[in-house]
C-alpha atoms as a PDB file:
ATOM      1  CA  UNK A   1     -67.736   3.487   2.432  1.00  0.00           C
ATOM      2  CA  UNK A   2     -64.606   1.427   3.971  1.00  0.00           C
ATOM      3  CA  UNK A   3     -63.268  -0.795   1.586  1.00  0.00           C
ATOM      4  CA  UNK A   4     -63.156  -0.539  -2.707  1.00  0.00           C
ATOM      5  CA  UNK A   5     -62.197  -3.689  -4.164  1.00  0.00           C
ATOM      6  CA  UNK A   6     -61.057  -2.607  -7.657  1.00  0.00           C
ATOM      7  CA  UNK A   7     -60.326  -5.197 -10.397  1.00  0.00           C
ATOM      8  CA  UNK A   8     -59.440  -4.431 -13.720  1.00  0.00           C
ATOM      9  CA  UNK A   9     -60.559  -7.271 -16.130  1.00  0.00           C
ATOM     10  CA  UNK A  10     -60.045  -8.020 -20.244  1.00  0.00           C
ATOM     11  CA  UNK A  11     -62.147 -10.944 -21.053  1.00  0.00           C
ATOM     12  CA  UNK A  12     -62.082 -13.061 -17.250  1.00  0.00           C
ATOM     13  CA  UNK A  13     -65.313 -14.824 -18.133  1.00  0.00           C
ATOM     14  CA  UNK A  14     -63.914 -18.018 -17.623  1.00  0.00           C
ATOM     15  CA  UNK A  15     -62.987 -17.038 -13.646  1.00  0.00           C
ATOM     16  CA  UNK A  16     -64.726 -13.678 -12.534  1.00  0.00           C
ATOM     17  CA  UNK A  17     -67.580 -15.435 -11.280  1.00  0.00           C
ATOM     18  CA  UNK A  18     -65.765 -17.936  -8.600  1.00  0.00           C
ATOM     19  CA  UNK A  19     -63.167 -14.728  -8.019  1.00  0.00           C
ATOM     20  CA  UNK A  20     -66.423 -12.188  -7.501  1.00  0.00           C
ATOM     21  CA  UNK A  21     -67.795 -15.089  -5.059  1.00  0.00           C
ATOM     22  CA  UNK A  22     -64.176 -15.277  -3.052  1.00  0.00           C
ATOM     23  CA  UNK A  23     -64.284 -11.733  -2.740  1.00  0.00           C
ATOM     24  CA  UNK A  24     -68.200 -11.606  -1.081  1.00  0.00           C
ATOM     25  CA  UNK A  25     -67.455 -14.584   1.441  1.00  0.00           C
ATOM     26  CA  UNK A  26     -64.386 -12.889   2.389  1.00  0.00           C
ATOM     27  CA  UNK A  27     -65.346  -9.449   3.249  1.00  0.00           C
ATOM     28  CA  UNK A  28     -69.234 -10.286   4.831  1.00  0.00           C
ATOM     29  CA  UNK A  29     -67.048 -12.076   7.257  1.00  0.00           C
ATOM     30  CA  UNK A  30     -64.874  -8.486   7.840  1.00  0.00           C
ATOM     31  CA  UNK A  31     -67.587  -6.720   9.171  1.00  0.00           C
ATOM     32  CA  UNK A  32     -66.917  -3.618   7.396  1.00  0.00           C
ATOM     33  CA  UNK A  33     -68.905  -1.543   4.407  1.00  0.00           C
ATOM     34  CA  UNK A  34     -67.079  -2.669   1.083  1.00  0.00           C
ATOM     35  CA  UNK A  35     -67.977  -2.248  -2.837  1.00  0.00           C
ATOM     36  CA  UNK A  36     -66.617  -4.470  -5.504  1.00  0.00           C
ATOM     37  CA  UNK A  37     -65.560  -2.128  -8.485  1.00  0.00           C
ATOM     38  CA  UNK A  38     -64.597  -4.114 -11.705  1.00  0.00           C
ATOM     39  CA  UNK A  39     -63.316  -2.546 -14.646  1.00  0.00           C
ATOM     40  CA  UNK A  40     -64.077  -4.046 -18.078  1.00  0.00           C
ATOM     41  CA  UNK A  41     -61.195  -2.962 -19.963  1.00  0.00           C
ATOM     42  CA  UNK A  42     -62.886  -3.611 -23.297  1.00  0.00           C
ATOM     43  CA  UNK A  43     -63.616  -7.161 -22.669  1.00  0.00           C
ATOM     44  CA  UNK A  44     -65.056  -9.073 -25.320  1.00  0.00           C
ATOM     45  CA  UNK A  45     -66.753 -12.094 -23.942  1.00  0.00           C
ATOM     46  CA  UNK A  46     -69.077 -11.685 -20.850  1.00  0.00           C
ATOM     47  CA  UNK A  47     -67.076 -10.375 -17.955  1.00  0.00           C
ATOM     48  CA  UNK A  48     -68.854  -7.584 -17.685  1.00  0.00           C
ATOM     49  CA  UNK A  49     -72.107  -9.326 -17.977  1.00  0.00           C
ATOM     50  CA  UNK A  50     -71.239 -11.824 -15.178  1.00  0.00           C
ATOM     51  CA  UNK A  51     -69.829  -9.785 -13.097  1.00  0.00           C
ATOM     52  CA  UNK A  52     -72.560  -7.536 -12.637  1.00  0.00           C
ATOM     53  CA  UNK A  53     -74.777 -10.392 -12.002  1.00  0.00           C
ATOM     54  CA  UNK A  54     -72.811 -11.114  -8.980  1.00  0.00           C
ATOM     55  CA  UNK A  55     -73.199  -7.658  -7.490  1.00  0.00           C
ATOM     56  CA  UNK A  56     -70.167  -5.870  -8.859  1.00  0.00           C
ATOM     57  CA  UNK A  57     -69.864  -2.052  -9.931  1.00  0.00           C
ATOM     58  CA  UNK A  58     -68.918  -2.086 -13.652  1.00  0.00           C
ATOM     59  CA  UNK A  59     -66.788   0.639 -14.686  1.00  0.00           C
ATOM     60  CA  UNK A  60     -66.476   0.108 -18.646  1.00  0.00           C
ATOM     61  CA  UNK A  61     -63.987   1.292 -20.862  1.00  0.00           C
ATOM     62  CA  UNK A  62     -64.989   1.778 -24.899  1.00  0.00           C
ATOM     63  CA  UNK A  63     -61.880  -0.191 -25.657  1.00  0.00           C
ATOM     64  CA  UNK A  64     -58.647  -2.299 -24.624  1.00  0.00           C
ATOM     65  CA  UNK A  65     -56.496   1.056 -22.953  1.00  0.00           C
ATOM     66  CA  UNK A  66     -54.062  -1.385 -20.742  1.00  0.00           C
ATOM     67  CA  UNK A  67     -54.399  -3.154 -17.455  1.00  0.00           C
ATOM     68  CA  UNK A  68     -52.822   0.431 -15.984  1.00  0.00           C
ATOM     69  CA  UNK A  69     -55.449   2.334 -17.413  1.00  0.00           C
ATOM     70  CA  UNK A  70     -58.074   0.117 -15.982  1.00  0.00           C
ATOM     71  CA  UNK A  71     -56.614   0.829 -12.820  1.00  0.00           C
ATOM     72  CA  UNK A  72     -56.571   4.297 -13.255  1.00  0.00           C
ATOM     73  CA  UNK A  73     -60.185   4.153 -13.571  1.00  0.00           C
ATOM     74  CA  UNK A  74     -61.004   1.856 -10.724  1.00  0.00           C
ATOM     75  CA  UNK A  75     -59.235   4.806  -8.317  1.00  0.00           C
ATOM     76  CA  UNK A  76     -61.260   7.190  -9.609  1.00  0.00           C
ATOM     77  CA  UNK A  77     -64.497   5.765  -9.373  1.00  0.00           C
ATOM     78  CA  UNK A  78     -63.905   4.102  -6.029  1.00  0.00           C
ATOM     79  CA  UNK A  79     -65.514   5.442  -2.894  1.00  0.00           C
ATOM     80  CA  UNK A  80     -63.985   4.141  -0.123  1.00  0.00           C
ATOM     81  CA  UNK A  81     -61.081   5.199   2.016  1.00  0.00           C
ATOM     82  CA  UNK A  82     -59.008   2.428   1.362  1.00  0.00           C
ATOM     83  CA  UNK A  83     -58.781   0.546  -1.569  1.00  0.00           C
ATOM     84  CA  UNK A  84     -57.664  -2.878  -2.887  1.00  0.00           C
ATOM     85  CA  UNK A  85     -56.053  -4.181  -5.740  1.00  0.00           C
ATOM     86  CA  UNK A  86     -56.541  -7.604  -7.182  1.00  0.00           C
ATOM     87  CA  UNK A  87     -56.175  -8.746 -10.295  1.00  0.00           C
ATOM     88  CA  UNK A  88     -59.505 -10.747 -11.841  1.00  0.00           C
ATOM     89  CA  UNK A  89     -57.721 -14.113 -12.997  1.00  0.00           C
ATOM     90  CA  UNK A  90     -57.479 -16.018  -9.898  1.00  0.00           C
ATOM     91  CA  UNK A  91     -54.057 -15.489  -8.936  1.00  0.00           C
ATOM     92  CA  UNK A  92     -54.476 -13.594  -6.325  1.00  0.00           C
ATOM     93  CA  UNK A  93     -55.860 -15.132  -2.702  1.00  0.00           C
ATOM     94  CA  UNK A  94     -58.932 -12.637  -1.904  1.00  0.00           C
ATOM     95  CA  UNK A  95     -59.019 -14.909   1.633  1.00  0.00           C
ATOM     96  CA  UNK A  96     -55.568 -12.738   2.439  1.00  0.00           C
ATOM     97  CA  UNK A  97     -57.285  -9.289   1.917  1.00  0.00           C
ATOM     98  CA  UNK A  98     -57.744  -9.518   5.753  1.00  0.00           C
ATOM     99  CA  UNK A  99     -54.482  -9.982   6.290  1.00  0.00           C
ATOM    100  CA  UNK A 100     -53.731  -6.683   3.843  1.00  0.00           C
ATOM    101  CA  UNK A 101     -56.104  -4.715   5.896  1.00  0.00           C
ATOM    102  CA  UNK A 102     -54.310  -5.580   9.057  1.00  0.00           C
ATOM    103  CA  UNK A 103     -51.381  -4.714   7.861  1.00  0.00           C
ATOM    104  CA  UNK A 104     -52.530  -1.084   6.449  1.00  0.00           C
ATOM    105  CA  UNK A 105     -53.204   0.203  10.061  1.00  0.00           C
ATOM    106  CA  UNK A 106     -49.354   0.534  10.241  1.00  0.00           C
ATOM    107  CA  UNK A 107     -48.629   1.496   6.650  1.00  0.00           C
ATOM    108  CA  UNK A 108     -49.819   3.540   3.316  1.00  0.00           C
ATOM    109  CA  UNK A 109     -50.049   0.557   1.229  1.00  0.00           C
ATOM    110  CA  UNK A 110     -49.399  -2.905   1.653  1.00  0.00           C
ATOM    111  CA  UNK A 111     -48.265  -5.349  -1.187  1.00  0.00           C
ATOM    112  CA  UNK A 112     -48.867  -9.298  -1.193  1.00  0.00           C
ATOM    113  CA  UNK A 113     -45.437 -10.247  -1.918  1.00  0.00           C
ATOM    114  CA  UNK A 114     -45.654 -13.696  -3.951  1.00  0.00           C
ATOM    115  CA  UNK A 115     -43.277 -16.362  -2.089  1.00  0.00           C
ATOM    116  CA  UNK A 116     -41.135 -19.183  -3.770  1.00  0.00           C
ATOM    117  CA  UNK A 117     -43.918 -21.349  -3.368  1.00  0.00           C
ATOM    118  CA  UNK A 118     -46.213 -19.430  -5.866  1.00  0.00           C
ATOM    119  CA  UNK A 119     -47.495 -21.267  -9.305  1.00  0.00           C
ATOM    120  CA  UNK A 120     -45.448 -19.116 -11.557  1.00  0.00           C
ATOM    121  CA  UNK A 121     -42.997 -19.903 -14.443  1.00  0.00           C
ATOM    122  CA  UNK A 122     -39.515 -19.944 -14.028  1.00  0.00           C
ATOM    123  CA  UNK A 123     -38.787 -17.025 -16.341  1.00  0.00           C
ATOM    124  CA  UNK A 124     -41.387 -14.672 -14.807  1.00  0.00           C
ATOM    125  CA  UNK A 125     -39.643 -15.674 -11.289  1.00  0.00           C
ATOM    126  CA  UNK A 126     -36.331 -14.674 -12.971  1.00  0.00           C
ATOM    127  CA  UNK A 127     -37.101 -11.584 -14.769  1.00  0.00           C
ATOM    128  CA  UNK A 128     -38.822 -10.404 -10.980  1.00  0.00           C
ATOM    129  CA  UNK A 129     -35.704 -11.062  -8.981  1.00  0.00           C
ATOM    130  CA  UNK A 130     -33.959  -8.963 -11.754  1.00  0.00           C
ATOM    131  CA  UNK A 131     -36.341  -6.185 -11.310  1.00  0.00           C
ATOM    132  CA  UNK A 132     -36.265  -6.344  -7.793  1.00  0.00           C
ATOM    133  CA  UNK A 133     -32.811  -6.280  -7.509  1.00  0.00           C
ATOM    134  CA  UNK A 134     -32.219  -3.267  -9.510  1.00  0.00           C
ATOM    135  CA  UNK A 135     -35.644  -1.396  -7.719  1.00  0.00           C
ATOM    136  CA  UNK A 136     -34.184  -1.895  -4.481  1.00  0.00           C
ATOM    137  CA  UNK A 137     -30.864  -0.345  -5.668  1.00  0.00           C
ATOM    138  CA  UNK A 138     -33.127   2.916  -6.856  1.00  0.00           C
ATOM    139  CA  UNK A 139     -35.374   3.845  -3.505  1.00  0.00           C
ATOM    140  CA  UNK A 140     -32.256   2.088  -0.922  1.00  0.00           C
ATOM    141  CA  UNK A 141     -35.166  -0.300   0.224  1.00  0.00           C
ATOM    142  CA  UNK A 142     -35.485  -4.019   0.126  1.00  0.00           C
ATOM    143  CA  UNK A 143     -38.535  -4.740  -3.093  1.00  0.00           C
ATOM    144  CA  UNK A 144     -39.340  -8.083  -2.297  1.00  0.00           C
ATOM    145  CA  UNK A 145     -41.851  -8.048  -4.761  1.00  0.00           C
ATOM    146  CA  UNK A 146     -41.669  -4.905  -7.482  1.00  0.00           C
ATOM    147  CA  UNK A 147     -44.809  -6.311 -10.166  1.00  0.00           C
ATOM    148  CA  UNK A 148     -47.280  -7.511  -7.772  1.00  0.00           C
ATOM    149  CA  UNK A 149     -50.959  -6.312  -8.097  1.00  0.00           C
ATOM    150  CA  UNK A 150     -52.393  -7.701  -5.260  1.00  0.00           C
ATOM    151  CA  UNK A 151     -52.377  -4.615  -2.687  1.00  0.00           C
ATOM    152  CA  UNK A 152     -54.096  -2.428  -0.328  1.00  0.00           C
ATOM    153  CA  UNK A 153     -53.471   1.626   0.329  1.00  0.00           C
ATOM    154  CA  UNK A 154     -55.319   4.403   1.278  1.00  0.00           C
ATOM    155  CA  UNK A 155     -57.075   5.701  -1.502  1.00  0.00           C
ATOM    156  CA  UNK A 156     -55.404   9.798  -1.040  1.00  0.00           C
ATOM    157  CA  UNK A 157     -51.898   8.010  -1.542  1.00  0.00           C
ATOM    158  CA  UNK A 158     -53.268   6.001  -5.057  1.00  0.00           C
ATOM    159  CA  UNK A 159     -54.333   9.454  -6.493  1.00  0.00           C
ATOM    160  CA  UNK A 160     -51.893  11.466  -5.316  1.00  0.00           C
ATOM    161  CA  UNK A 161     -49.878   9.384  -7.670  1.00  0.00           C
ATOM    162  CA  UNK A 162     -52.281   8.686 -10.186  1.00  0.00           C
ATOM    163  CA  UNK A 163     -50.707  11.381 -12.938  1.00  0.00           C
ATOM    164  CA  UNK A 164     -47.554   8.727 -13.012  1.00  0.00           C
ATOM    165  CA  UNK A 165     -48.881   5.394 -13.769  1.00  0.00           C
ATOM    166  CA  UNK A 166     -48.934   4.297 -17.008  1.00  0.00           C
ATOM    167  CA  UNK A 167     -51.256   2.463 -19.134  1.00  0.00           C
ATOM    168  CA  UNK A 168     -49.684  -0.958 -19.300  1.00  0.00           C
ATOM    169  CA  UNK A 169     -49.236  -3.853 -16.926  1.00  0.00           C
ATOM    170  CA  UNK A 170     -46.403  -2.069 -15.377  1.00  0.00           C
ATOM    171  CA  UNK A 171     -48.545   0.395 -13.309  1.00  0.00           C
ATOM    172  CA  UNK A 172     -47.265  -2.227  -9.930  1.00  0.00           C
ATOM    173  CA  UNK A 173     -43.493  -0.911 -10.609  1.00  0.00           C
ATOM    174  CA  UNK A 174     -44.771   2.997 -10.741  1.00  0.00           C
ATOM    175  CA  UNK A 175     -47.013   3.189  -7.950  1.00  0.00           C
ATOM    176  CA  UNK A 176     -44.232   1.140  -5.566  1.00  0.00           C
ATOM    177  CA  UNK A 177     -41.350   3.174  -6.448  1.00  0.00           C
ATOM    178  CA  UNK A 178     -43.158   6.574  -6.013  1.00  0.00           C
ATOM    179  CA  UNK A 179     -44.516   5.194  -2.807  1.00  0.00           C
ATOM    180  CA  UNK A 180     -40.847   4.682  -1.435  1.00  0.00           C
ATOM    181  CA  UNK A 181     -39.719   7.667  -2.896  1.00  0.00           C
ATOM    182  CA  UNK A 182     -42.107   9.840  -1.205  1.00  0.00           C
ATOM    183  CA  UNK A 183     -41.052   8.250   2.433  1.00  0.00           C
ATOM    184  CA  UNK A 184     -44.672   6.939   2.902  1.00  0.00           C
ATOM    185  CA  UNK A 185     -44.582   3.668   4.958  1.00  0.00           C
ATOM    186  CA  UNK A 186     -44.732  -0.402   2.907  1.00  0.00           C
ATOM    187  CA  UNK A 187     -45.371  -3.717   3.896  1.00  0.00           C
ATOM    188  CA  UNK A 188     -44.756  -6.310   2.694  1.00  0.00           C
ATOM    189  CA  UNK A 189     -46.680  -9.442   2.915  1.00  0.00           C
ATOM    190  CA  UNK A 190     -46.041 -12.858   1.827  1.00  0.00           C
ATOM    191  CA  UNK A 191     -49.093 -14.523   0.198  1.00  0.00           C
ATOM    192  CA  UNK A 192     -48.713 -17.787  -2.292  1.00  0.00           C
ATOM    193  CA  UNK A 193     -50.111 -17.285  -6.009  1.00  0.00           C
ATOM    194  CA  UNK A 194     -51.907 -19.152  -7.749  1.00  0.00           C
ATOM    195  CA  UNK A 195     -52.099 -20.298 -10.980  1.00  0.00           C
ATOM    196  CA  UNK A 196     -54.181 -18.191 -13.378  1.00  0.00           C
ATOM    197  CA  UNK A 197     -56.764 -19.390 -15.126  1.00  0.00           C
ATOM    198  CA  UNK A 198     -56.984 -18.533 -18.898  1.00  0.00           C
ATOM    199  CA  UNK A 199     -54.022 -17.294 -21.399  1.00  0.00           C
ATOM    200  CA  UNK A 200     -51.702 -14.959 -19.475  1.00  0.00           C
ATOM    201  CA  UNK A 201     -51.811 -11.325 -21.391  1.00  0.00           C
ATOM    202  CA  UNK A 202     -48.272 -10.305 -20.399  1.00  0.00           C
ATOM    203  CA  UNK A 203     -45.419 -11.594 -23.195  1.00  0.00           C
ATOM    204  CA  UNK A 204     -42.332 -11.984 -21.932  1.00  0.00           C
ATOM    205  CA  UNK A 205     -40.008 -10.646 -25.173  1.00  0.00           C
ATOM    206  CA  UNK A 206     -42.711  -7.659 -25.317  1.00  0.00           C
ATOM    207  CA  UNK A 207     -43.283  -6.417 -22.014  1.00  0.00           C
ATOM    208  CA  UNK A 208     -39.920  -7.377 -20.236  1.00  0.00           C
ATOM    209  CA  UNK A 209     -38.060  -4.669 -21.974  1.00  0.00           C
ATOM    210  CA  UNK A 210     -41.206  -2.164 -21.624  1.00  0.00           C
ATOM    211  CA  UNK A 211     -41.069  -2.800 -17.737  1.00  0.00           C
ATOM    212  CA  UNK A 212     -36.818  -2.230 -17.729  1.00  0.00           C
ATOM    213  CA  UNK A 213     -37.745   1.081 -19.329  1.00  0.00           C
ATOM    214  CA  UNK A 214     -40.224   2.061 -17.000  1.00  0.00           C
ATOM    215  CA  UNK A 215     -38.278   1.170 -13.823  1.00  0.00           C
ATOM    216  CA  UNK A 216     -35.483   3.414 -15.398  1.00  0.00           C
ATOM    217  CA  UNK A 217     -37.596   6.462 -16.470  1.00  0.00           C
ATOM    218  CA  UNK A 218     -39.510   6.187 -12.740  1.00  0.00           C
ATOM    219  CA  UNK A 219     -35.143   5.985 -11.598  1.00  0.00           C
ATOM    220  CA  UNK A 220     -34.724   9.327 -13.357  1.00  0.00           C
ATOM    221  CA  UNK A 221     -37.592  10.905 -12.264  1.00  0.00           C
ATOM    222  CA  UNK A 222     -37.560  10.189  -8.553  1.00  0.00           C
ATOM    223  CA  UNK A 223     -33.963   9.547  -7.895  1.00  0.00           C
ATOM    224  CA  UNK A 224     -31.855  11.029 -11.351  1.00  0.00           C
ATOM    225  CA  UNK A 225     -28.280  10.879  -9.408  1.00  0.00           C
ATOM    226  CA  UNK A 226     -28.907   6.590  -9.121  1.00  0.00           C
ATOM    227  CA  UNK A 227     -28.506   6.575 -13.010  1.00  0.00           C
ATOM    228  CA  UNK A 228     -26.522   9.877 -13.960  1.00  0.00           C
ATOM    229  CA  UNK A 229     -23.539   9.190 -11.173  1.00  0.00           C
ATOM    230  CA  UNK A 230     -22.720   5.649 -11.998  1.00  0.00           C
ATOM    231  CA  UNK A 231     -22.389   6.729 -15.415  1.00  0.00           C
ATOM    232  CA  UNK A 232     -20.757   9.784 -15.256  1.00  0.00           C
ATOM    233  CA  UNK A 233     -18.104   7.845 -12.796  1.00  0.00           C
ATOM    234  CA  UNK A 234     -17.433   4.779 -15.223  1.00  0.00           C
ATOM    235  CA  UNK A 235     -16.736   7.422 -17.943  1.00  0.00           C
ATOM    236  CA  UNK A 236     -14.252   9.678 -15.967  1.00  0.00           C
ATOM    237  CA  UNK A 237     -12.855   6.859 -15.323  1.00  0.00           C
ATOM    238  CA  UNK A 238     -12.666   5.150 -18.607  1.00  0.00           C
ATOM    239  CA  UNK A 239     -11.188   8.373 -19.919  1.00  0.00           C
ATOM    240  CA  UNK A 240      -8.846   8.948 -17.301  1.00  0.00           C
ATOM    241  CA  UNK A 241      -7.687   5.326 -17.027  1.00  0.00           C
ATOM    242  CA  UNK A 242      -7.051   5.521 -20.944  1.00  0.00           C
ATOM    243  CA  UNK A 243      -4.880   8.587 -20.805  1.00  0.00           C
ATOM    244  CA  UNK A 244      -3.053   7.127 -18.210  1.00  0.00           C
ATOM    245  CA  UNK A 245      -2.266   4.122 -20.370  1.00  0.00           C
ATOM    246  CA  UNK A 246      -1.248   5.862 -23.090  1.00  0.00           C
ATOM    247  CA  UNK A 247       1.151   8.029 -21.249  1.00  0.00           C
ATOM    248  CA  UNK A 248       2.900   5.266 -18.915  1.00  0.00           C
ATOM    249  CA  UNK A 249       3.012   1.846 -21.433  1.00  0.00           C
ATOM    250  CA  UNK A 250       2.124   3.443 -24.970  1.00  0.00           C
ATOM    251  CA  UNK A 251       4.593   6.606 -24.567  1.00  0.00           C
ATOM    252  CA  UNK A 252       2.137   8.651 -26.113  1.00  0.00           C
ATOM    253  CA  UNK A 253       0.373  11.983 -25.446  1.00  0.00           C
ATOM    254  CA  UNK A 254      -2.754  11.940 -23.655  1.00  0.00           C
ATOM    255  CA  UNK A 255      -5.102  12.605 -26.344  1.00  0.00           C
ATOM    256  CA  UNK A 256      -8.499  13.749 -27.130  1.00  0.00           C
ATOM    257  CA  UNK A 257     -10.503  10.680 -26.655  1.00  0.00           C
ATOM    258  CA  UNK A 258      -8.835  10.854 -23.010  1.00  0.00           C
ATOM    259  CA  UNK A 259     -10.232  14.439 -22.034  1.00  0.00           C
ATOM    260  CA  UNK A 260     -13.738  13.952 -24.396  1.00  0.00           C
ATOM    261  CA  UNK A 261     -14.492  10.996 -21.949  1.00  0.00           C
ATOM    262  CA  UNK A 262     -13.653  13.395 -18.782  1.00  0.00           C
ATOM    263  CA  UNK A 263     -15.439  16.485 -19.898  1.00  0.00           C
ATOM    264  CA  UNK A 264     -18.927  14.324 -21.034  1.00  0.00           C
ATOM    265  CA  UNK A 265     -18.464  12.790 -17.775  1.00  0.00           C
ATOM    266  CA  UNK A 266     -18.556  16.224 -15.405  1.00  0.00           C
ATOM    267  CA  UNK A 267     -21.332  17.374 -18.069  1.00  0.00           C
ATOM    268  CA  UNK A 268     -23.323  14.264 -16.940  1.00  0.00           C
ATOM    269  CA  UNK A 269     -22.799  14.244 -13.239  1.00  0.00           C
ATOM    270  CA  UNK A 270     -24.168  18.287 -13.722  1.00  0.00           C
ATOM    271  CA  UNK A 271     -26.805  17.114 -14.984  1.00  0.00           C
ATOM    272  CA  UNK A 272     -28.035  14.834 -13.022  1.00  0.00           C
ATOM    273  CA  UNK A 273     -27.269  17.287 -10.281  1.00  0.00           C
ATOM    274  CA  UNK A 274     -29.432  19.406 -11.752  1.00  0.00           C
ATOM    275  CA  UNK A 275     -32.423  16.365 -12.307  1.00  0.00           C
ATOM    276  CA  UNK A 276     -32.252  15.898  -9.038  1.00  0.00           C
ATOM    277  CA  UNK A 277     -32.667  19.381  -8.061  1.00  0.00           C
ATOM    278  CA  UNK A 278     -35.566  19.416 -10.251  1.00  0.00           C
ATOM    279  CA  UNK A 279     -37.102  16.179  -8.537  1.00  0.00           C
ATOM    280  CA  UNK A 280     -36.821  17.682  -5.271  1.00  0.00           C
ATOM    281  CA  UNK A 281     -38.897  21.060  -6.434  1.00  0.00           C
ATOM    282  CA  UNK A 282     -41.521  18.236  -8.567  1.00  0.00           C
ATOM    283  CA  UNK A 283     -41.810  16.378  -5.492  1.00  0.00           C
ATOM    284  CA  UNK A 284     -42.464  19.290  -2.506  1.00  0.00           C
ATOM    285  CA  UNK A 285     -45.094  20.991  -4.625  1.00  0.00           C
ATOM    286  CA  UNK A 286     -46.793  17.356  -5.785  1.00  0.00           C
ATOM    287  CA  UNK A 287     -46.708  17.293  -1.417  1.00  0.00           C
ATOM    288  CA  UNK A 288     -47.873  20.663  -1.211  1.00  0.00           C
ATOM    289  CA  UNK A 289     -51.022  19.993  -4.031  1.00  0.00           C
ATOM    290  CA  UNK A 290     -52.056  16.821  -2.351  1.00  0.00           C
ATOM    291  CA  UNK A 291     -52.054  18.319   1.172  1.00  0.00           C
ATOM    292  CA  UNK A 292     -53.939  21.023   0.426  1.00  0.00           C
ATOM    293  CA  UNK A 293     -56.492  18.642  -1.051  1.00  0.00           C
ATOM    294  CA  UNK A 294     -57.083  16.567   1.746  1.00  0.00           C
ATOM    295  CA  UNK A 295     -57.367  20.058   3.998  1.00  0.00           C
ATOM    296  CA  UNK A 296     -60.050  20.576   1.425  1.00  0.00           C
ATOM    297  CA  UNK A 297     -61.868  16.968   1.882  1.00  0.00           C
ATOM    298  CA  UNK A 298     -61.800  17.124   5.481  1.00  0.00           C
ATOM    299  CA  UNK A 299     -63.395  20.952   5.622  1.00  0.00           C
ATOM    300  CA  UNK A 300     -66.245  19.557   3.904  1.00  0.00           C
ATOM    301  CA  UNK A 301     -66.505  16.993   5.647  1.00  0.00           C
ATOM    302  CA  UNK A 302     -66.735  18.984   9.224  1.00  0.00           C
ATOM    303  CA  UNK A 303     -69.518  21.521   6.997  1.00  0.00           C
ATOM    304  CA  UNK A 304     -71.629  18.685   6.143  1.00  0.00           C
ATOM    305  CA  UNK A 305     -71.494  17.527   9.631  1.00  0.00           C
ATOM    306  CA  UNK A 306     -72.121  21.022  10.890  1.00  0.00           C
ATOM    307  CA  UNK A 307     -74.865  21.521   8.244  1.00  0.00           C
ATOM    308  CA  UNK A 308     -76.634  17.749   9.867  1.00  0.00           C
ATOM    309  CA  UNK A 309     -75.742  18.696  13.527  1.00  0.00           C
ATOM    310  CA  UNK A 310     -77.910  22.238  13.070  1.00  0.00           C
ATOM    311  CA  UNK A 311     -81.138  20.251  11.165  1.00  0.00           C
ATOM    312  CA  UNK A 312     -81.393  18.481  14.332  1.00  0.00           C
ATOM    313  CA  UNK A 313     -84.282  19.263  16.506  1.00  0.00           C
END
């Protein structure tokens, strides 16, 4: 198998049959074997129903676990080398999954980065820039689009990260960032969204904080000294600027608040030394483990072919 299209889906009735139909007229026209895996994350109307009239793979969860978890799912039950992300609203453009695929020969994964022209609200277009902004400031690289989850990788780099993405709608922010961090190769490419059809599930008071947190535990965990030396800085500062106030315009003594600030500060800095350290070690044996796996997939894939070579006459 090629190509997995996974979907994850919580009650898309009203649009996963024209989305499903998108999908089929696109890819007959790529040439190449596909599946369509959608994932009923506990839907309650008849997404599931419809879309395995239409030919899809239905991966069901018992209940509502997240649009992450869904996800989660869809990469383990896919079978093809590459797979494909799209979410089952209408949003996304399948017609530029071509243009994804292209893209991939040159990269691990490649994201459809929504342009200025996209049909989105004003306050989902601001709270992106904001997480963009402070993504690119984490991995050193331009995010032009951080929460996008219209995009195509191979499917050894979505499991060898699979362990980090959570449950929620967030799982976009994750799998980028540990992408980058690793030094695999991304693409951007710049696709127009659309519209979505239904009630969007993702509340802006409710999950904009929950995807802040997210970007700054991924921070800590793939790049700790981003977070811990800024910090440690302002307070050595704030300490030693204080101290230095008091002595030259107050005519006091330095003080304790003065050399509390200081000492917390080198504690900090240490230990984000240290977190970093400790990322490094997390990382190479994460590299090691996933290495070693594909070693394993391709031996048994030269047995088999050994094994169908000597049934030959």
């Amino acid at each position: 198998m090629d190509i997995s299209i996974v979907m994850p889906a919580h009650n898309e009735a009203e649009s996963i049959t024209a989305v499903l139909e998108r999908i089929r007229r696109t890819m007959d026209a790529v040439g190449r074997s596909y599946e369509i895996v959608l994932v009923d994350d506990g839907s309650t109307d008849e997404t599931a129903a419809l879309a395995e009239q239409s030919g899809a793979r239905v991966v069901s969860n018992p209940m509502n676990m997240g649009n992450g978890a869904a996800v989660k799912a869809g990469l383990r039950n896919a079978q093809g080398e590459i797979i494909v992300l799209l979410d089952a609203d209408g949003q996304h453009p399948p017609e530029r999954i071509p243009d994804l695929l292209a893209a991939l020969e040159r990269a691990d994964m490649v994201v459809g980065a929504r342009s200025k022209d996209s049909d989105t609200r004003w306050h989902r277009d601001l709270a992106n820039t904001v997480y963009n902004k402070f993504a690119s400031y984490i991995t050193g690289v331009d995010i032009k689009d951080l929460t996008s989850g219209f995009r195509a990788l191979r499917a050894e780099v979505g499991r060898e990260f699979i362990y980090l993405l959570p449950n929620t709608f967030s799982y976009p922010t994750t799998l980028t960032m540990a992408v980058l961090r690793s030094g695999l190769r991304l693409i951007y490419v710049p696709i127009q969204g659309a519209k979505r059809r239904g009630k969007s599930k993702i509340k802006l008071m409710k999950d904009g904080p929950r995807f802040l947190l997210i970007i700054m535990r991924i921070a800590t965990l793939f790049s700790p000294m981003k977070i811990f030396f800024p910090v440690s800085l302002g307070m050595f500062a704030a300490g030693l600027g204080w101290g230095l106030f008091k002595i030259l315009f107050l005519g006091m003594r330095y003080g304790p608040t003065s050399a509390m600030l200081m000492t917390v500060a080198v504690l900090t800095f240490l230990v984000g030394l240290v977190s970093e350290q400790v990322t490094t070690l997390l990382y190479a044996s994460s590299a090691r483990a996933a290495e070693a796996a594909q070693a394993e997939i391709e031996k048994e894939v030269r047995e088999k072919a050994a094994e169908g070579r000597g049934k030959q006459p």
